[in-house]
Protein backbone atom coordinates (compact mmCIF):
# COMPACT_ATOMS: atom_id res chain seq x y z
CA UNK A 1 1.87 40.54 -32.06
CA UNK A 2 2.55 38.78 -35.69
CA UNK A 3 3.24 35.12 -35.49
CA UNK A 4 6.84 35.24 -36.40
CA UNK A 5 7.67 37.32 -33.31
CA UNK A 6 5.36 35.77 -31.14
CA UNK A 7 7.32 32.42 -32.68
CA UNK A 8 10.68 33.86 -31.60
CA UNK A 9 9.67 34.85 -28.25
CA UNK A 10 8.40 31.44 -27.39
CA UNK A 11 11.74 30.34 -28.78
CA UNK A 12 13.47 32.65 -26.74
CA UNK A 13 11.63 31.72 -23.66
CA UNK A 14 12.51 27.92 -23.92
CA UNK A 15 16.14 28.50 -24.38
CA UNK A 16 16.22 30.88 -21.15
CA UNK A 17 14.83 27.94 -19.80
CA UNK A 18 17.46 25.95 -20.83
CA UNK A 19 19.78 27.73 -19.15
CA UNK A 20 18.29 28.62 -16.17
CA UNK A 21 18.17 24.47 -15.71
CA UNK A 22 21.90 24.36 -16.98
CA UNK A 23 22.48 26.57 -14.44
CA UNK A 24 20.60 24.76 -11.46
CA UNK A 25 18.24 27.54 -11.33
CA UNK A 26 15.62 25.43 -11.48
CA UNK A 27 12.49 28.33 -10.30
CA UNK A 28 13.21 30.90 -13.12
CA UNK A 29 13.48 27.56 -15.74
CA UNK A 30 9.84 27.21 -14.42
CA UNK A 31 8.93 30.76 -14.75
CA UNK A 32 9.97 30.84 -18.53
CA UNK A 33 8.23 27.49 -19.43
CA UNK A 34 5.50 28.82 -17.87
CA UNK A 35 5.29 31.28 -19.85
CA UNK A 36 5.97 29.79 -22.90
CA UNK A 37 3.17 27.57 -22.31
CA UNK A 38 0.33 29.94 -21.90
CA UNK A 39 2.35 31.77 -25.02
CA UNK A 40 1.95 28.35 -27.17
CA UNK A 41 -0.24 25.99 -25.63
CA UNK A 42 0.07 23.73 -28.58
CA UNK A 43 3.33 23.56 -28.25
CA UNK A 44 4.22 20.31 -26.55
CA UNK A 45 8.06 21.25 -25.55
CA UNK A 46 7.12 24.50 -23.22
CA UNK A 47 4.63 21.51 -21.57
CA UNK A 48 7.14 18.87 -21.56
CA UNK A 49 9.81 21.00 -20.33
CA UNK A 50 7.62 22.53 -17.43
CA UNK A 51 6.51 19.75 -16.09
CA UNK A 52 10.29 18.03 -16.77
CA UNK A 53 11.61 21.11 -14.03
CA UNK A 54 8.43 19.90 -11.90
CA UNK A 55 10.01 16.21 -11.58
CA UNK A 56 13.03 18.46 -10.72
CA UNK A 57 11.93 20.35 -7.67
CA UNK A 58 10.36 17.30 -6.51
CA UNK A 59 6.77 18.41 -6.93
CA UNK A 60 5.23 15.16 -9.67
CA UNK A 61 1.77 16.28 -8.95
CA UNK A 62 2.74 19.67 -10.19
CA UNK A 63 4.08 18.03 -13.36
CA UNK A 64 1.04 15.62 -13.91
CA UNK A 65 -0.80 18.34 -15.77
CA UNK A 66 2.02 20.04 -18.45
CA UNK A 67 3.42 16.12 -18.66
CA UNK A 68 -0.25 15.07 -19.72
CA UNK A 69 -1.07 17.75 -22.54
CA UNK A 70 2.46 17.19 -23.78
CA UNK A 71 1.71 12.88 -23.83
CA UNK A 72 -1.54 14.00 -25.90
CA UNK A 73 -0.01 16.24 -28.03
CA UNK A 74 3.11 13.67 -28.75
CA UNK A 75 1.54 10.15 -28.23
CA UNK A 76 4.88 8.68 -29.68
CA UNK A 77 7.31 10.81 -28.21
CA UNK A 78 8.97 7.83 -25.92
CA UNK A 79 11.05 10.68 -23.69
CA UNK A 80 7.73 12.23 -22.85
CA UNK A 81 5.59 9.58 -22.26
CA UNK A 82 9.01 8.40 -19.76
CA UNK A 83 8.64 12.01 -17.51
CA UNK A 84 4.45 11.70 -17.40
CA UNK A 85 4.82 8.24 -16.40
CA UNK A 86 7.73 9.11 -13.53
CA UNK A 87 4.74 11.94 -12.50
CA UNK A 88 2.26 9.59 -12.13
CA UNK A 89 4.10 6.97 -10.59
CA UNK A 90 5.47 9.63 -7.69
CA UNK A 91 1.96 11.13 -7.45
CA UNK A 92 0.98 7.53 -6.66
CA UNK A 93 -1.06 6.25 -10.13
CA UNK A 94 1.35 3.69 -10.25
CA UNK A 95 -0.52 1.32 -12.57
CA UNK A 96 -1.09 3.93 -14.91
CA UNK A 97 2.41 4.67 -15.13
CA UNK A 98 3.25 1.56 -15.27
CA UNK A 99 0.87 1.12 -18.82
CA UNK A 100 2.75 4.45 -19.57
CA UNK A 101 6.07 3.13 -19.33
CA UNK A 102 5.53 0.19 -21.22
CA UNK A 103 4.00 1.94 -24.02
CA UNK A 104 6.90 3.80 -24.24
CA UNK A 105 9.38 0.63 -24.38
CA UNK A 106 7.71 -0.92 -27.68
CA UNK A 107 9.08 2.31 -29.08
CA UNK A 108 12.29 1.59 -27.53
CA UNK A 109 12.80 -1.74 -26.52
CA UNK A 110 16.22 -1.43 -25.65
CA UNK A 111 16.17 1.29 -23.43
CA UNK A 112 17.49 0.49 -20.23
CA UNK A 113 16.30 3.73 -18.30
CA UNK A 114 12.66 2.56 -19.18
CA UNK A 115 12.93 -0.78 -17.57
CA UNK A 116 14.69 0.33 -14.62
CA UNK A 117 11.83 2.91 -14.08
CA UNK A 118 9.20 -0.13 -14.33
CA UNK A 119 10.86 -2.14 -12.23
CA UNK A 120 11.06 0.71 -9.62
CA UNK A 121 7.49 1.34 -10.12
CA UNK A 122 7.14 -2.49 -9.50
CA UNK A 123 9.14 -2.45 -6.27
CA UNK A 124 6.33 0.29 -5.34
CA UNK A 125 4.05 -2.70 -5.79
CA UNK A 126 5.85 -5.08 -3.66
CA UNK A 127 6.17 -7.56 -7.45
CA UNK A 128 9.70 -7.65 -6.94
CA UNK A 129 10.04 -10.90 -8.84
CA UNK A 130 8.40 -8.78 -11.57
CA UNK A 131 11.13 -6.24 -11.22
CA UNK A 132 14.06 -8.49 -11.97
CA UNK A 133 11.99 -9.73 -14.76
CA UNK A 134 12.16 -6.21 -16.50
CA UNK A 135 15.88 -6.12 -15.44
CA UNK A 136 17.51 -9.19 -16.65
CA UNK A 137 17.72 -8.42 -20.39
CA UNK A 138 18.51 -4.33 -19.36
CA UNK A 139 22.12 -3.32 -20.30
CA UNK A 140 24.18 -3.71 -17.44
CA UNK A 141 24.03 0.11 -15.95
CA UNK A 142 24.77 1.45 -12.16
CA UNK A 143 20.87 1.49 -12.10
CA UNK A 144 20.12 -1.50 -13.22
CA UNK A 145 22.36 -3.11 -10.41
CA UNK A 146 20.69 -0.72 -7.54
CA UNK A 147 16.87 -1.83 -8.20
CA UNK A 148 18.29 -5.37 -8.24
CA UNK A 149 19.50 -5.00 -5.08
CA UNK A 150 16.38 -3.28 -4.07
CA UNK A 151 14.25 -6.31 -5.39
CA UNK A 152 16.52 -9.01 -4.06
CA UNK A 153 16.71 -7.46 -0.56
CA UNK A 154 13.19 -7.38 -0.58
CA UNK A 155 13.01 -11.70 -1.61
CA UNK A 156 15.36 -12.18 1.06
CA UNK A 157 18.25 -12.81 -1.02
CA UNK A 158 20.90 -10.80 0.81
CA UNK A 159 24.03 -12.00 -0.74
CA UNK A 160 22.52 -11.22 -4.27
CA UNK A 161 21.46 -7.74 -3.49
CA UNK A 162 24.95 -7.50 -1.74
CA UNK A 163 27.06 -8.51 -5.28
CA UNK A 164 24.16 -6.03 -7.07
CA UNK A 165 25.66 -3.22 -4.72
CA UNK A 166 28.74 -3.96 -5.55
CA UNK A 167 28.82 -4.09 -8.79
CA UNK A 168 26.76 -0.70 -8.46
CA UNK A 169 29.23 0.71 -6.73
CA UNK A 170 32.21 -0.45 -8.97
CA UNK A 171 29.99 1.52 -11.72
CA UNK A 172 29.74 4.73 -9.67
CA UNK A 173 31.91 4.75 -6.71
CA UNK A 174 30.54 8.73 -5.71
CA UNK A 175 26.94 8.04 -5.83
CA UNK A 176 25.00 8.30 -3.02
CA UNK A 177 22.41 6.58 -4.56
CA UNK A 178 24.47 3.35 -5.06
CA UNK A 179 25.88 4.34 -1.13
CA UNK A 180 22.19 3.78 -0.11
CA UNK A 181 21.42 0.75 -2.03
CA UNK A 182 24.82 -0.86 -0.28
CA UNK A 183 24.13 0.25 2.97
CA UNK A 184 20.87 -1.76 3.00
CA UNK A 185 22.52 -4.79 1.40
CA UNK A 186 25.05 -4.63 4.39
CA UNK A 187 22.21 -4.26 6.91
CA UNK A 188 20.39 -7.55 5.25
CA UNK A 189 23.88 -9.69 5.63
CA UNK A 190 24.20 -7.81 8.85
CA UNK A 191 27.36 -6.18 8.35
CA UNK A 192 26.51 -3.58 10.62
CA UNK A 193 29.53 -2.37 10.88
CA UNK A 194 30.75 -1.87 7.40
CA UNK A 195 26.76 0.08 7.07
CA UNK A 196 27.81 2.01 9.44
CA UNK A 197 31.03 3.18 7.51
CA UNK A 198 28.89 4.14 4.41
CA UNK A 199 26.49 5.88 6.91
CA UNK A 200 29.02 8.16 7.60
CA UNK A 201 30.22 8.85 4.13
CA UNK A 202 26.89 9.00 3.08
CA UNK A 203 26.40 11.76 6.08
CA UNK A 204 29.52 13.97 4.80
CA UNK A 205 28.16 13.94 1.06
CA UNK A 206 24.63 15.58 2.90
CA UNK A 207 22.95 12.71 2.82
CA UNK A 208 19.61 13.18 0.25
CA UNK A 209 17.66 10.44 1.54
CA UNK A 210 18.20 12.15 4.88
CA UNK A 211 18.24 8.75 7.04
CA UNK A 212 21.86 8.01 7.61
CA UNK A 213 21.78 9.47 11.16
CA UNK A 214 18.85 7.23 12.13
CA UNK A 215 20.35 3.66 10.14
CA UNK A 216 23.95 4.64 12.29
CA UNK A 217 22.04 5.15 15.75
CA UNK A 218 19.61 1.72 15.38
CA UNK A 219 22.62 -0.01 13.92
CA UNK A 220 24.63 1.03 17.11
CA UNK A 221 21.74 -0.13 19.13
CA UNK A 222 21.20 -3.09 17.84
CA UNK A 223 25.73 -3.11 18.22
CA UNK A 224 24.80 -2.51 21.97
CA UNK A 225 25.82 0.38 21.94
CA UNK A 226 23.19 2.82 23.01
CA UNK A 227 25.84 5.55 24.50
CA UNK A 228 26.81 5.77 21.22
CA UNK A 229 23.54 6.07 19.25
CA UNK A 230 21.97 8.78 21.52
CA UNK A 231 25.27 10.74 21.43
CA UNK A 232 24.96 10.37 17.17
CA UNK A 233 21.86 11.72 17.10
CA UNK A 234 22.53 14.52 19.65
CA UNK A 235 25.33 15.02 17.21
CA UNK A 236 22.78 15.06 13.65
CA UNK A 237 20.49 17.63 15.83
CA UNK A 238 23.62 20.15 15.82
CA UNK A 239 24.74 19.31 12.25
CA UNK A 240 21.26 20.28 11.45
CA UNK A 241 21.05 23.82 13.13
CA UNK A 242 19.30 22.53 16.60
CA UNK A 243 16.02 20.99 17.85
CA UNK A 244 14.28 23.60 16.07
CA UNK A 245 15.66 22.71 12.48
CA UNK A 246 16.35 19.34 12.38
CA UNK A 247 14.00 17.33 10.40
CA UNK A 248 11.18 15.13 12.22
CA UNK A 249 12.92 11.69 11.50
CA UNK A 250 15.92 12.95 13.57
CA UNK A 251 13.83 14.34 16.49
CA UNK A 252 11.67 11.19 16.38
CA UNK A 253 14.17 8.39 16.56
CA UNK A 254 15.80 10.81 19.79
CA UNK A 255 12.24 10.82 21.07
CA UNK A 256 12.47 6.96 21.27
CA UNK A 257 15.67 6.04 22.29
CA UNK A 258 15.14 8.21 25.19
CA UNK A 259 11.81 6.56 25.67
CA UNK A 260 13.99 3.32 26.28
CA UNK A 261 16.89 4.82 28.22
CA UNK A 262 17.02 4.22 31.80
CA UNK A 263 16.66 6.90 33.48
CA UNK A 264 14.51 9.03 31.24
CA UNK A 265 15.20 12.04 30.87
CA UNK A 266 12.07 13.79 30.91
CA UNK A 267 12.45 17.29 30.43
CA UNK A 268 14.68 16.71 27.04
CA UNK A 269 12.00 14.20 25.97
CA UNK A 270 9.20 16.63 26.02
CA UNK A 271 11.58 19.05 24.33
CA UNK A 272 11.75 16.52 21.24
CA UNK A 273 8.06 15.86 21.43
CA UNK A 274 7.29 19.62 21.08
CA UNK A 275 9.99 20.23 18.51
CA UNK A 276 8.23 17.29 16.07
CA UNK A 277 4.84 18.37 16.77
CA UNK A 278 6.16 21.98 14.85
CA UNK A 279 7.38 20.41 12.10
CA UNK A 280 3.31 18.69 11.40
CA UNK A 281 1.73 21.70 12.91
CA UNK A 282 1.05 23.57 9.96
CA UNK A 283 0.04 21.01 7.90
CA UNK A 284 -3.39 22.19 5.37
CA UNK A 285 -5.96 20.22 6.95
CA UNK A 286 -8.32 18.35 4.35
CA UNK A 287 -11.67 20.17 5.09
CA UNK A 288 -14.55 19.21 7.15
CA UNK A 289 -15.56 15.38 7.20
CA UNK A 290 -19.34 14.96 6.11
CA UNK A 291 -19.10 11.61 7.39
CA UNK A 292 -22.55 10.22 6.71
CA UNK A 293 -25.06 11.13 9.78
CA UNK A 294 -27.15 7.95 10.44
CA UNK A 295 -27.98 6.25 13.74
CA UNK A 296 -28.12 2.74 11.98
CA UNK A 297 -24.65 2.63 10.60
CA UNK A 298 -22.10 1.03 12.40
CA UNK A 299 -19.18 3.23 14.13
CA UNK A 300 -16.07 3.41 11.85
CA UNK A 301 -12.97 2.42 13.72
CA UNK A 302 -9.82 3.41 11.91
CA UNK A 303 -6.20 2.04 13.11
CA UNK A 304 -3.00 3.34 11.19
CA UNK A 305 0.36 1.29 12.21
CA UNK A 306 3.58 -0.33 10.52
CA UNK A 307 3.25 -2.72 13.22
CA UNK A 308 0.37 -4.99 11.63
CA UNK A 309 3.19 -8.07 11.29
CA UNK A 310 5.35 -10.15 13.67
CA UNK A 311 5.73 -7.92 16.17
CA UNK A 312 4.32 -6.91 19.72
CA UNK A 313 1.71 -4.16 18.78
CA UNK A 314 0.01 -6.63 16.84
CA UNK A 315 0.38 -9.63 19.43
CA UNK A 316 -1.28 -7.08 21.32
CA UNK A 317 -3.74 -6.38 19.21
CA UNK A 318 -5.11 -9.66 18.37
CA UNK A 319 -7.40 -9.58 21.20
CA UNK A 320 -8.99 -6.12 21.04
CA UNK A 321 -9.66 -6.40 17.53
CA UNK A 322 -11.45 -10.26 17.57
CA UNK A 323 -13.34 -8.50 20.47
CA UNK A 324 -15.42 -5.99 18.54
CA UNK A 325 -19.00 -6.30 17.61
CA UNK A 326 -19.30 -6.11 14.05
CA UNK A 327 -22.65 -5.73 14.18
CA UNK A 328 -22.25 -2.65 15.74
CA UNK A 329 -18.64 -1.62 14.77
CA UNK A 330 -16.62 -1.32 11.29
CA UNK A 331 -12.79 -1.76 11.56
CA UNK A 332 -10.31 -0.36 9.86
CA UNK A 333 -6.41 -1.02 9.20
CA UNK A 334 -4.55 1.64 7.33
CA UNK A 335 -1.14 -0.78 7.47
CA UNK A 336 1.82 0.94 6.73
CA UNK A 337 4.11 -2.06 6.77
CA UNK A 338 6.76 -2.90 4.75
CA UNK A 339 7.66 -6.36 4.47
CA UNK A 340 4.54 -8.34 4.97
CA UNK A 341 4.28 -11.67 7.03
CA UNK A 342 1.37 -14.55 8.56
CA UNK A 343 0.65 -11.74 11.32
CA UNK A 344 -0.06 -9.08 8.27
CA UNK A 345 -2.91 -11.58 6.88
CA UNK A 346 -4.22 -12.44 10.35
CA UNK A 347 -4.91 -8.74 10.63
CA UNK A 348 -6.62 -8.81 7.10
CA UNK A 349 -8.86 -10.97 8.44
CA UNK A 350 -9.76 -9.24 11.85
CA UNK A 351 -10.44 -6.08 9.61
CA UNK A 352 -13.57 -5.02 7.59
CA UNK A 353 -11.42 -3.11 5.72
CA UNK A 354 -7.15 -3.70 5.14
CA UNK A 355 -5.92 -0.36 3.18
CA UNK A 356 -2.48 -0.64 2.36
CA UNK A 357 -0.44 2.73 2.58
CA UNK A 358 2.86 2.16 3.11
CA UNK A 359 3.78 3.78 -0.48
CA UNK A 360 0.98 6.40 -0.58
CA UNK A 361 2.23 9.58 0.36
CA UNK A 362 0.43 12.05 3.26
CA UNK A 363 -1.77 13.62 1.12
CA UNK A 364 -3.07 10.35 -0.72
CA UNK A 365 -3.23 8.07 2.48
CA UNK A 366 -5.30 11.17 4.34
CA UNK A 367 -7.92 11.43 1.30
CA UNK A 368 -8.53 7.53 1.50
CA UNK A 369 -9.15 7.60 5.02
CA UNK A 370 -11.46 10.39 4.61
CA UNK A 371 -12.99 9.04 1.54
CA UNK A 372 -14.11 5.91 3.66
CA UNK A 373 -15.62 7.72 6.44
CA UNK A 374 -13.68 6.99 9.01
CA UNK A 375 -15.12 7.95 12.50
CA UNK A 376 -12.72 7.79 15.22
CA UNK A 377 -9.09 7.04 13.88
CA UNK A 378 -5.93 6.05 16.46
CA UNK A 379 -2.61 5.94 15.91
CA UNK A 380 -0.58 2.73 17.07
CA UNK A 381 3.09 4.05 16.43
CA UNK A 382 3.91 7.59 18.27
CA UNK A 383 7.17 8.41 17.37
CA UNK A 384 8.44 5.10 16.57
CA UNK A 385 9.27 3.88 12.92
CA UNK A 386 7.20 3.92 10.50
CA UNK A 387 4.88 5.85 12.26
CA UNK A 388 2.32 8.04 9.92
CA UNK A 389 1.49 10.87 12.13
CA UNK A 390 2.01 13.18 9.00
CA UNK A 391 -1.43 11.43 7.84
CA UNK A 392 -3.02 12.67 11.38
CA UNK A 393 -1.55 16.01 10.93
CA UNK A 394 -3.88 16.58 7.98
CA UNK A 395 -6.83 15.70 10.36
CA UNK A 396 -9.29 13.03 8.22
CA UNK A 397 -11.14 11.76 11.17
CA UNK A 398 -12.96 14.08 13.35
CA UNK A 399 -12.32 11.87 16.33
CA UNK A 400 -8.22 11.05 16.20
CA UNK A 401 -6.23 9.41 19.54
CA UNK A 402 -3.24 7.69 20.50
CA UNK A 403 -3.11 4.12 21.73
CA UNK A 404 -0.85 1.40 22.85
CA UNK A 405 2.39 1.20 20.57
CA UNK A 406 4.12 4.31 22.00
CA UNK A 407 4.83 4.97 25.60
């Protein structure tokens, strides 16, 4: 094939492309950048745009690669170096995006997408005083007011994040991305009823982040009105198709608030518990553990919970873990809380080793668990929130068990 035709089907191939994303058709864009690619691999937009329809369908480990030889091929090219640094970030290299990022805002200083996408990566790191840092000189933007929020929720500065919302919303009233961010700003001023309204909006727009069932029924709850939360999430079962389609955070949150009903209903409990165990059943396990066979080392204890804070799992736990024989034991907390607190460091200090996972997603946290060897591993959380059983599902102990925060 001569160059200029070979040149003219590439072209070709990246305008199909084009369209197919135009379109929403977000696969075949794939297929043609794909092609174009292995057509021009020194081309960097078939790279840039594949991995760009990665980001897309969700998949940013997908796009590291395509993202990576298009950053190398265009080192100054600040839209590329933004989309390999959003890859990295959601495939969980956040520092390195974060050096990405910023490389790419001395080329554009004023670009307000850039610092909203470092601060976001910074809320990932829990620096949210960082975050409004990199937001305060940003142009004013619908963005820009929804990571403040995010940041100021997170330093306890409800009434802030609340005016943030706001003035998100006043930006762009439709978005369900500025619904979210208010929602949480009315949970942290404990409006709880005025969430609850923006749950349901948020529920009739499809809801992408999924949770607005679950925020309605714990808001109810904590309302008193339990009726009413169990009878919303019988209703977000239906909406979704039936036990056997709604998603796991549904079927969990059920799971619970039946645990806590009086009388239990056990039959429809076990239903739920079967019905979630489905969902991580056919997770790809990691591969065998070649934990390291030697009768001198000391037994590797592993304990994943959100619960290593001010609250009763932990109380709880105090005792067992200042128990154990270090000479003979190694422990380890895989902590997936979210707001830190005194208890958190107290169970820093009880550990051998604290791992922090709360941002890492299932495949990372299971690979760092089996990385360190890990002999027996237990989950503290069940069905409850923040529980991590998708990390169990990919099996990186070879001895896993449940203990003491679910009943």
């Amino acid at each position: 094939m001569s160059a200029s035709i070979n040149a003219k089907k590439i072209e070709n191939l990246i305008d199909d492309g084009k369209r197919f994303i135009a379109r929403g058709q977000l696969p075949s864009a794939r297929n043609r950048f794909r092609d174009a690619a292995l057509l021009a691999p020194s081309d960097p937009r078939a790279h840039f745009f594949l991995g760009s329809v990665f980001l897309m369908l969700g998949q940013p480990t997908s796009a590291l690669r395509p993202l990576a030889i298009a950053n190398e091929l265009v080192p100054d090219d600040p839209d590329v170096a933004a989309n390999y640094a959003l890859a990295l970030a959601g495939s969980g290299e956040r520092q390195k995006a974060l050096g990405v990022f910023q490389t790419a805002l001395i080329a554009r200083p004023n670009h307000t997408g850039l610092k909203v996408n470092i601060a976001n990566v910074l809320i990932d790191e829990r620096r949210y005083s960082d975050a409004l840092a990199v937001l305060s000189d940003g142009t004013p933007s619908c963005d820009v007011f929804v990571a403040r929020a995010q940041a100021l929720i997170q330093l306890g500065r409800p009434v802030e994040a609340l005016a943030a919302a706001e003035a998100a919303l006043a930006e762009e009233r439709g978005s369900p991305a500025v619904l979210v961010a208010l929602r949480a700003a009315l949970n942290a001023n404990g409006k709880l009823r005025e969430s609850l309204a923006i749950c349901q909006d948020l529920i009739s727009k499809g809801d992408p982040s999924r949770d607005s069932f679950v925020v309605a029924a714990r808001n109810l709850v904590s309302l008193a009105d339990r009726k009413g939360a169990l009878k919303r999430l019988s209703d977000a079962i239906q909406a979704h198709g039936g036990i056997n389609n709604a998603p796991i955070e549904i079927l969990q949150e059920q799971s619970y608030r039946l645990i806590v009903d009086d009388p239990i209903d056990t039959s429809e409990l076990a239903t739920l518990h079967r019905a979630a165990a489905r969902r991580l059943e056919d997770a790809p396990v990691l591969g065998r553990c070649n934990n390291t066979k030697d009768p001198d080392r000391r037994v590797r204890i592993g304990f994943v919970s959100a619960d290593f804070r001010n609250h009763s799992v932990m109380h709880f736990l105090v005792g067992p873990l200042s128990a154990f024989n270090h000479s003979q034991f190694d422990i380890h907390l895989y902590s997936a809380v979210v707001e830190p607190d005194a208890m958190t460091e107290q169970a820093k200090r009880l550990a051998t080793k604290f791992v922090d996972i709360h941002a890492l997603n299932t495949d990372q946290a299971a690979a760092v668990i089996q990385a360190n060897e890990v002999d027996i591993l237990i989950d503290l959380s069940g069905h409850t929130q923040g529980n991590r059983l998708d990390v169990f599902a990919r099996q990186p102990a070879p001895v896993q068990a449940a203990w003491l925060g679910y009943p």
